[in-house]
PDB file of N, CA and C in Angstrom:
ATOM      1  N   UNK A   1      -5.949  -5.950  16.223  1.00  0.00           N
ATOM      2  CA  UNK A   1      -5.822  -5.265  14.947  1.00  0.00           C
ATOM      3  C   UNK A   1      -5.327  -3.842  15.185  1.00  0.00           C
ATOM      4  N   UNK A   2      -4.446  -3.474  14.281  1.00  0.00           N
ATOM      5  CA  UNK A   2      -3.679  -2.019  14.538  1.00  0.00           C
ATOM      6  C   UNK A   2      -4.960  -1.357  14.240  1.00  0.00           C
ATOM      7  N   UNK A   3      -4.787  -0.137  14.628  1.00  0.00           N
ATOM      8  CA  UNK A   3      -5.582   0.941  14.086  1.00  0.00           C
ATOM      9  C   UNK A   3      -5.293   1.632  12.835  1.00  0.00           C
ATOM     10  N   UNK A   4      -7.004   2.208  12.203  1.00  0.00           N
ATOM     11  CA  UNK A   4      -6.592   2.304  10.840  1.00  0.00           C
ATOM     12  C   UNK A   4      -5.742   3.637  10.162  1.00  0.00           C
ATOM     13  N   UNK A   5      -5.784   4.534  11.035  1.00  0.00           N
ATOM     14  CA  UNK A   5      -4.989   5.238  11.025  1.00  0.00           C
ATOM     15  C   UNK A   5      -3.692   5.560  10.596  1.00  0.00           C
ATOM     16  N   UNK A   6      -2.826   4.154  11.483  1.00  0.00           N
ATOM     17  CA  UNK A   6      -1.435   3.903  11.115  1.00  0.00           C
ATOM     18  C   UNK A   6      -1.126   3.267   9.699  1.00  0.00           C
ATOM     19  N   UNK A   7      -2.248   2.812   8.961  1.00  0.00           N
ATOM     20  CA  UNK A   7      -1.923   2.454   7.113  1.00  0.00           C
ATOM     21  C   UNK A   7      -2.225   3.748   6.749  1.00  0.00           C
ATOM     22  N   UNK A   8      -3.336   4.513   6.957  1.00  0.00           N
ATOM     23  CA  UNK A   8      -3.459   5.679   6.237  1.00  0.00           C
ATOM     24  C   UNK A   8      -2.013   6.615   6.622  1.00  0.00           C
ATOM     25  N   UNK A   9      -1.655   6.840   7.326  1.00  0.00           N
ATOM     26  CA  UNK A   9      -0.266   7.159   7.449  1.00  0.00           C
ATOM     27  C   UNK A   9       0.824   6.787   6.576  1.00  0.00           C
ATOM     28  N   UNK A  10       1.245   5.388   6.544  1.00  0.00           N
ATOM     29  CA  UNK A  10       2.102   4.753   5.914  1.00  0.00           C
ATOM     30  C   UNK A  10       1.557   4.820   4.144  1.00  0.00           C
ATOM     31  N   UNK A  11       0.390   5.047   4.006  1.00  0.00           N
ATOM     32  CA  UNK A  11       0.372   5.389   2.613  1.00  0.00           C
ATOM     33  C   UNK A  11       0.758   6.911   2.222  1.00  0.00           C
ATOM     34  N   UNK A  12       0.445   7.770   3.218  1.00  0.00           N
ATOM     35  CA  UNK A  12       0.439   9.139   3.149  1.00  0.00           C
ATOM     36  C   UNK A  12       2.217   8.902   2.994  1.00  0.00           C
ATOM     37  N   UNK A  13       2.534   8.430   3.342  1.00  0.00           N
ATOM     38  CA  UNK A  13       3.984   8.293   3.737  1.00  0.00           C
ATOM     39  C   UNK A  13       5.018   7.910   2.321  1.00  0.00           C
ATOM     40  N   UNK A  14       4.182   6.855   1.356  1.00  0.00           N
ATOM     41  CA  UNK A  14       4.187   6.008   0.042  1.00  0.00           C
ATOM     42  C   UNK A  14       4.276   7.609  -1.121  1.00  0.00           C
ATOM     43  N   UNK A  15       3.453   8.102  -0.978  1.00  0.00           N
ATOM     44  CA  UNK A  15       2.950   9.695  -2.149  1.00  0.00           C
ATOM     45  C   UNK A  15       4.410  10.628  -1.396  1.00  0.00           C
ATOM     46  N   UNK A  16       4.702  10.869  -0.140  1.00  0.00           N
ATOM     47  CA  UNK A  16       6.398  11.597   0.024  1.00  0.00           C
ATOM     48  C   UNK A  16       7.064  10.860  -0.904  1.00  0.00           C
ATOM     49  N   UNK A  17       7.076   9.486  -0.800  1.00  0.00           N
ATOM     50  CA  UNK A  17       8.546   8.925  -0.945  1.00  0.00           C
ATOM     51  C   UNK A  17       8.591   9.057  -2.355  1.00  0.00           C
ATOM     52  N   UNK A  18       7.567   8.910  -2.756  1.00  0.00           N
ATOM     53  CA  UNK A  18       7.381   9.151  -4.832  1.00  0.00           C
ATOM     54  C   UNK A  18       7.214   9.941  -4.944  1.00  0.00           C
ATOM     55  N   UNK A  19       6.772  11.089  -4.369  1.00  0.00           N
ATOM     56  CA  UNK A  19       7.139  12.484  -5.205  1.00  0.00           C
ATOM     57  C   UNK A  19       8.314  12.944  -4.637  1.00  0.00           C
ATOM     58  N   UNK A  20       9.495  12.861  -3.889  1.00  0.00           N
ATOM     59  CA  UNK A  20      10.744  13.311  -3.684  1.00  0.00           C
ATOM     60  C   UNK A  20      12.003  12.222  -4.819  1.00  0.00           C
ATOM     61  N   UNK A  21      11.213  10.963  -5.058  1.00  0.00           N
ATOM     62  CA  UNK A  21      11.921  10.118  -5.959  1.00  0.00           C
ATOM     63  C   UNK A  21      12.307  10.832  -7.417  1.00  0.00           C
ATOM     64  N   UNK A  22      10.662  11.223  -7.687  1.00  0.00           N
ATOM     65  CA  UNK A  22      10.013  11.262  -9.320  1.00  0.00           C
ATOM     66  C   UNK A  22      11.092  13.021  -9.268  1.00  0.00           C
ATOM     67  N   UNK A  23      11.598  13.801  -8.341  1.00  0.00           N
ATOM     68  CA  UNK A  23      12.354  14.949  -8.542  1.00  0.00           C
ATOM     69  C   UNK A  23      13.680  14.654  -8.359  1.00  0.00           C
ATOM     70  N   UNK A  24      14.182  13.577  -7.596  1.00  0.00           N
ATOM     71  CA  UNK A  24      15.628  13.873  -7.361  1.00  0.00           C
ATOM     72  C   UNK A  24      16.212  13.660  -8.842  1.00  0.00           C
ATOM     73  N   UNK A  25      16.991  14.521  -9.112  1.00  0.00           N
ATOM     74  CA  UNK A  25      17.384  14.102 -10.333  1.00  0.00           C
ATOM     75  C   UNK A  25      17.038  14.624 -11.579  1.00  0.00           C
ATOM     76  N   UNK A  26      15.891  15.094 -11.612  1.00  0.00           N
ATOM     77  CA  UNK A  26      14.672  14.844 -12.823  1.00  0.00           C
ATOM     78  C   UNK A  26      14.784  16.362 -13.073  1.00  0.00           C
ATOM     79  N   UNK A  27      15.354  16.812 -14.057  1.00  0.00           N
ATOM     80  CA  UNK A  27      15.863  18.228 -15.040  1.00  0.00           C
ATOM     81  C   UNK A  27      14.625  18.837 -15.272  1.00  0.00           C
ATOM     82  N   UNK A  28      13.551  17.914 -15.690  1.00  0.00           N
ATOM     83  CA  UNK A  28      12.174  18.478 -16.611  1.00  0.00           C
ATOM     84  C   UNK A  28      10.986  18.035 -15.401  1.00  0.00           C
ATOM     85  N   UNK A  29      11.298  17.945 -14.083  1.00  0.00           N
ATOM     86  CA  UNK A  29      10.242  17.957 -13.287  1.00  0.00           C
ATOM     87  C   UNK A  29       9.261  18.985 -13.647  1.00  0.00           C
ATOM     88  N   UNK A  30       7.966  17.890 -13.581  1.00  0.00           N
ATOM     89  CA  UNK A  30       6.620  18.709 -14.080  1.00  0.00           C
ATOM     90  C   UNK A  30       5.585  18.685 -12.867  1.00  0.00           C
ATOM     91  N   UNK A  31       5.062  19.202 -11.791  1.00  0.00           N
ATOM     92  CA  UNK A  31       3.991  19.322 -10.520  1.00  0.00           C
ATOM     93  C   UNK A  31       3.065  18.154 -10.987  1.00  0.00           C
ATOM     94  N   UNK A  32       2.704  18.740 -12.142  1.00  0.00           N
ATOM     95  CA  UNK A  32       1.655  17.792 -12.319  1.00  0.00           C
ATOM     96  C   UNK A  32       1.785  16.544 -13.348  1.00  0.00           C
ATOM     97  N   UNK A  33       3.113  15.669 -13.762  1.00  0.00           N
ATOM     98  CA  UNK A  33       3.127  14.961 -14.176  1.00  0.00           C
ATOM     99  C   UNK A  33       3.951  13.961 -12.490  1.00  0.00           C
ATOM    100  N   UNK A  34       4.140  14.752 -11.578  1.00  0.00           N
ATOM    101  CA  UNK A  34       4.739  13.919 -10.324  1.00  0.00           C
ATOM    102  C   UNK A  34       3.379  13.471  -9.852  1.00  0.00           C
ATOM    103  N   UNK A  35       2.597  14.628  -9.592  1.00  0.00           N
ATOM    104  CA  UNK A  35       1.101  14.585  -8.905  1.00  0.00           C
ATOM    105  C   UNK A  35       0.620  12.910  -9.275  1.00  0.00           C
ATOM    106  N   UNK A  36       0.471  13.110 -10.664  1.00  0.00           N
ATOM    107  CA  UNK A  36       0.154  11.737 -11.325  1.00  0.00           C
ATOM    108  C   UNK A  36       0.632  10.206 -10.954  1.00  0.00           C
ATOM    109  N   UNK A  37       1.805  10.962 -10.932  1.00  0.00           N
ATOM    110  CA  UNK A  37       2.804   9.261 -10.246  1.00  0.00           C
ATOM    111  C   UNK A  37       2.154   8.785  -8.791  1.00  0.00           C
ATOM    112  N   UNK A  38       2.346  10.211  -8.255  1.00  0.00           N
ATOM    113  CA  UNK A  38       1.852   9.958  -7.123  1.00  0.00           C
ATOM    114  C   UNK A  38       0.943   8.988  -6.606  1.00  0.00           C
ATOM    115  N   UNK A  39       0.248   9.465  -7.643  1.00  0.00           N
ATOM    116  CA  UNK A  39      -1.288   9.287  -6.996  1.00  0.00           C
ATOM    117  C   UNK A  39      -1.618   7.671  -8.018  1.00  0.00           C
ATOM    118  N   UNK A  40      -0.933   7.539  -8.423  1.00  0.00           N
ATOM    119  CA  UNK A  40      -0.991   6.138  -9.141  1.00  0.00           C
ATOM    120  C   UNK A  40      -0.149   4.956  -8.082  1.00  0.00           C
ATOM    121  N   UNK A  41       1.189   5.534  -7.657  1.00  0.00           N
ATOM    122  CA  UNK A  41       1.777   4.717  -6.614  1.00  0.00           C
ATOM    123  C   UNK A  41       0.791   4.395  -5.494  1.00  0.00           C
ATOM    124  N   UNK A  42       0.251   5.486  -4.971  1.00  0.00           N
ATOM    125  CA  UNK A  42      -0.693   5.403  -3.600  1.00  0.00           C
ATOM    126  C   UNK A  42      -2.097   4.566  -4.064  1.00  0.00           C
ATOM    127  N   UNK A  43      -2.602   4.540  -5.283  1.00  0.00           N
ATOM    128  CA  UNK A  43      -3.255   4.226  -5.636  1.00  0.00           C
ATOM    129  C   UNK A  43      -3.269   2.300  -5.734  1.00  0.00           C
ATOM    130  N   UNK A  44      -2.184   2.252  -6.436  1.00  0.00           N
ATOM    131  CA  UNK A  44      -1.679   0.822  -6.130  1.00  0.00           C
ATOM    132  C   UNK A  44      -1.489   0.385  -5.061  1.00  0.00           C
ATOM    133  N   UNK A  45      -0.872   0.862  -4.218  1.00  0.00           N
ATOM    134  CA  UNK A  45      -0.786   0.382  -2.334  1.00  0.00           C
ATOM    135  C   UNK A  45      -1.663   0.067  -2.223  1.00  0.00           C
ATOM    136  N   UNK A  46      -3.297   1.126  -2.582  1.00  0.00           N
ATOM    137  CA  UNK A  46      -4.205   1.256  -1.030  1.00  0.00           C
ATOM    138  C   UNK A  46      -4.930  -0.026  -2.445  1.00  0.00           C
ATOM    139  N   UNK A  47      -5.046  -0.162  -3.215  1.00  0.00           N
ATOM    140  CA  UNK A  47      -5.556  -1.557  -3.699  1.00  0.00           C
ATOM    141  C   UNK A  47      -5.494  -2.439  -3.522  1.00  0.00           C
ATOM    142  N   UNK A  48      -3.760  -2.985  -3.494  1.00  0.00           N
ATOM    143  CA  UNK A  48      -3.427  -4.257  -2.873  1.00  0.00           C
ATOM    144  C   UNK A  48      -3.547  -4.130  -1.111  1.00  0.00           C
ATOM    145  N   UNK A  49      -3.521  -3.268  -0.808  1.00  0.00           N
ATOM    146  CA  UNK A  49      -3.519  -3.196   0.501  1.00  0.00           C
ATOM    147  C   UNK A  49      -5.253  -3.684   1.036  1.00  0.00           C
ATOM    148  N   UNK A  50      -6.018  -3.683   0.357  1.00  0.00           N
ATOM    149  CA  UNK A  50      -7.258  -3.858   0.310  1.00  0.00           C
ATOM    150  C   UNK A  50      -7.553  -5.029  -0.024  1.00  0.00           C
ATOM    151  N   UNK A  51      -6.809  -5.812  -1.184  1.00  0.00           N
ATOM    152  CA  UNK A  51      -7.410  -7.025  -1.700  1.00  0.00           C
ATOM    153  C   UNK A  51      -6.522  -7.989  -0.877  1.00  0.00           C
ATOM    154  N   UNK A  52      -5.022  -7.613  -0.088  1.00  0.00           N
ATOM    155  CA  UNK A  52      -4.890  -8.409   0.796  1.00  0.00           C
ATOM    156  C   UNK A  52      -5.566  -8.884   1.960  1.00  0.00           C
ATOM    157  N   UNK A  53      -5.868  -7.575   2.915  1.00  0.00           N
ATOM    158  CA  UNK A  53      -7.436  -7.849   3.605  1.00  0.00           C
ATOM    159  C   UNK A  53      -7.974  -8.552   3.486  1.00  0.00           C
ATOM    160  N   UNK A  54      -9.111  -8.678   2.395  1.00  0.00           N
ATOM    161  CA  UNK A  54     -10.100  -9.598   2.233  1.00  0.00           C
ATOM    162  C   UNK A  54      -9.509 -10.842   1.563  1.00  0.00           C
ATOM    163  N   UNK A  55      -8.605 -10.886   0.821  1.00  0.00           N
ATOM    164  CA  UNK A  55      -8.436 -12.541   0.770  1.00  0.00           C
ATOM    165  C   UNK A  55      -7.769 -13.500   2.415  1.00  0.00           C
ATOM    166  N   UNK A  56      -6.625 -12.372   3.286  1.00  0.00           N
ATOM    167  CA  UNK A  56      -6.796 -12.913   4.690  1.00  0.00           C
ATOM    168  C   UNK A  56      -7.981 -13.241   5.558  1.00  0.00           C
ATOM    169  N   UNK A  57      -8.861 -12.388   5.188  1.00  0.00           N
ATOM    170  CA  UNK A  57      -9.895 -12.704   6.003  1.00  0.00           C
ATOM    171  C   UNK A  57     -10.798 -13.955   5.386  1.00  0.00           C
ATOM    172  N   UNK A  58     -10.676 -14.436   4.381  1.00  0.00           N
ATOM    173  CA  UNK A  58     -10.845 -15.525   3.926  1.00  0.00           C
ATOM    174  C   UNK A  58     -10.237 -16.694   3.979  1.00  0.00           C
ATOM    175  N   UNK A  59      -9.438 -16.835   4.669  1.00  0.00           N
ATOM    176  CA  UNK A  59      -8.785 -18.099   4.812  1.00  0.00           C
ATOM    177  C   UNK A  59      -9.426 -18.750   6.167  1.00  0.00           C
ATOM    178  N   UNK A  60      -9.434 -19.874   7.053  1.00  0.00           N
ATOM    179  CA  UNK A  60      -9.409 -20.356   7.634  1.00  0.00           C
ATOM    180  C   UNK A  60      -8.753 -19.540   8.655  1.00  0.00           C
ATOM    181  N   UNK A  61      -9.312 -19.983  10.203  1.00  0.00           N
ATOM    182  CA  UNK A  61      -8.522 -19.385  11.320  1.00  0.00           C
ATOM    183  C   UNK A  61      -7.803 -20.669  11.712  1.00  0.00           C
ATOM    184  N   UNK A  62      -6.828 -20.373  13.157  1.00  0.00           N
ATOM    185  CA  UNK A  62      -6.083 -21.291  12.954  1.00  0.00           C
ATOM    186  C   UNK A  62      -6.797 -22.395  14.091  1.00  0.00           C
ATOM    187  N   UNK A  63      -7.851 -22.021  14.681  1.00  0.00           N
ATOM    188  CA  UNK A  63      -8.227 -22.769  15.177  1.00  0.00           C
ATOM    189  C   UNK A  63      -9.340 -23.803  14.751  1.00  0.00           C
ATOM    190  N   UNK A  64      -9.735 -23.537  13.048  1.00  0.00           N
ATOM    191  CA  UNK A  64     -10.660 -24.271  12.085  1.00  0.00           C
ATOM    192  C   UNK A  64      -9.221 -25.826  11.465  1.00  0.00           C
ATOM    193  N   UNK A  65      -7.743 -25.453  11.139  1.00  0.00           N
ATOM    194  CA  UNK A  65      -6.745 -25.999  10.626  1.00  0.00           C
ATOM    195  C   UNK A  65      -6.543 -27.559  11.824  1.00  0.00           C
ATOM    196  N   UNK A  66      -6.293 -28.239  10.773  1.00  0.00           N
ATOM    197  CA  UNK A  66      -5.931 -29.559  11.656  1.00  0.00           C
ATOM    198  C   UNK A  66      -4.573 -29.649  11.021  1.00  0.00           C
ATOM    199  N   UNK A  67      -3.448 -30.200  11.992  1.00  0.00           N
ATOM    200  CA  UNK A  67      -2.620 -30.477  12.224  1.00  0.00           C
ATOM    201  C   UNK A  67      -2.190 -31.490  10.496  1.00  0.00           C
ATOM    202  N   UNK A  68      -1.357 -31.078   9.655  1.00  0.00           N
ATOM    203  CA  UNK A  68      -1.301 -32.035   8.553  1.00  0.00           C
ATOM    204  C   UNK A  68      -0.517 -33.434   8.932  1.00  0.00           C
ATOM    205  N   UNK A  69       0.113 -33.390   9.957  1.00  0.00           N
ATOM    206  CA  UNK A  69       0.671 -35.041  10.329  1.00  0.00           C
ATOM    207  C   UNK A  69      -0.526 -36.012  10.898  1.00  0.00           C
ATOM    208  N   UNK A  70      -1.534 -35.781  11.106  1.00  0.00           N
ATOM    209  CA  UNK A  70      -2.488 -36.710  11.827  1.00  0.00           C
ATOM    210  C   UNK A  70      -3.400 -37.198  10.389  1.00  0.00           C
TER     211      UNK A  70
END
């Protein structure tokens, strides 16, 4: 298992990429209406990033799986 570090990174990484998005471009950039995005994008990651976890860890390992041709 990677270390947990390297997701907290890659999310830290998710809040750059949307707040340089939510400005390129954006005439009426507001701090704190980006802040928001932000933190709603990162927010969504680290959720699914979480409920993927635990439904993987719920499946079967592969050494519980029998072969479906037999």
């Amino acid at each position: 298992m990677a270390p947990t570090h390297r997701y907290s990174a890659d999310i830290n990484n998710v809040g750059s990429i949307s707040q340089a998005l939510y400005a390129k471009g954006n005439p009426n950039y507001d701090e704190l209406e980006a802040s928001r995005w932000q933190a709603a994008q990162v927010s969504t990651l680290s959720i699914f990033n979480f409920a993927g976890r635990i439904i993987i860890g719920m499946l079967p390992g592969p050494s519980t799986l029998e072969p479906s041709f037999i």
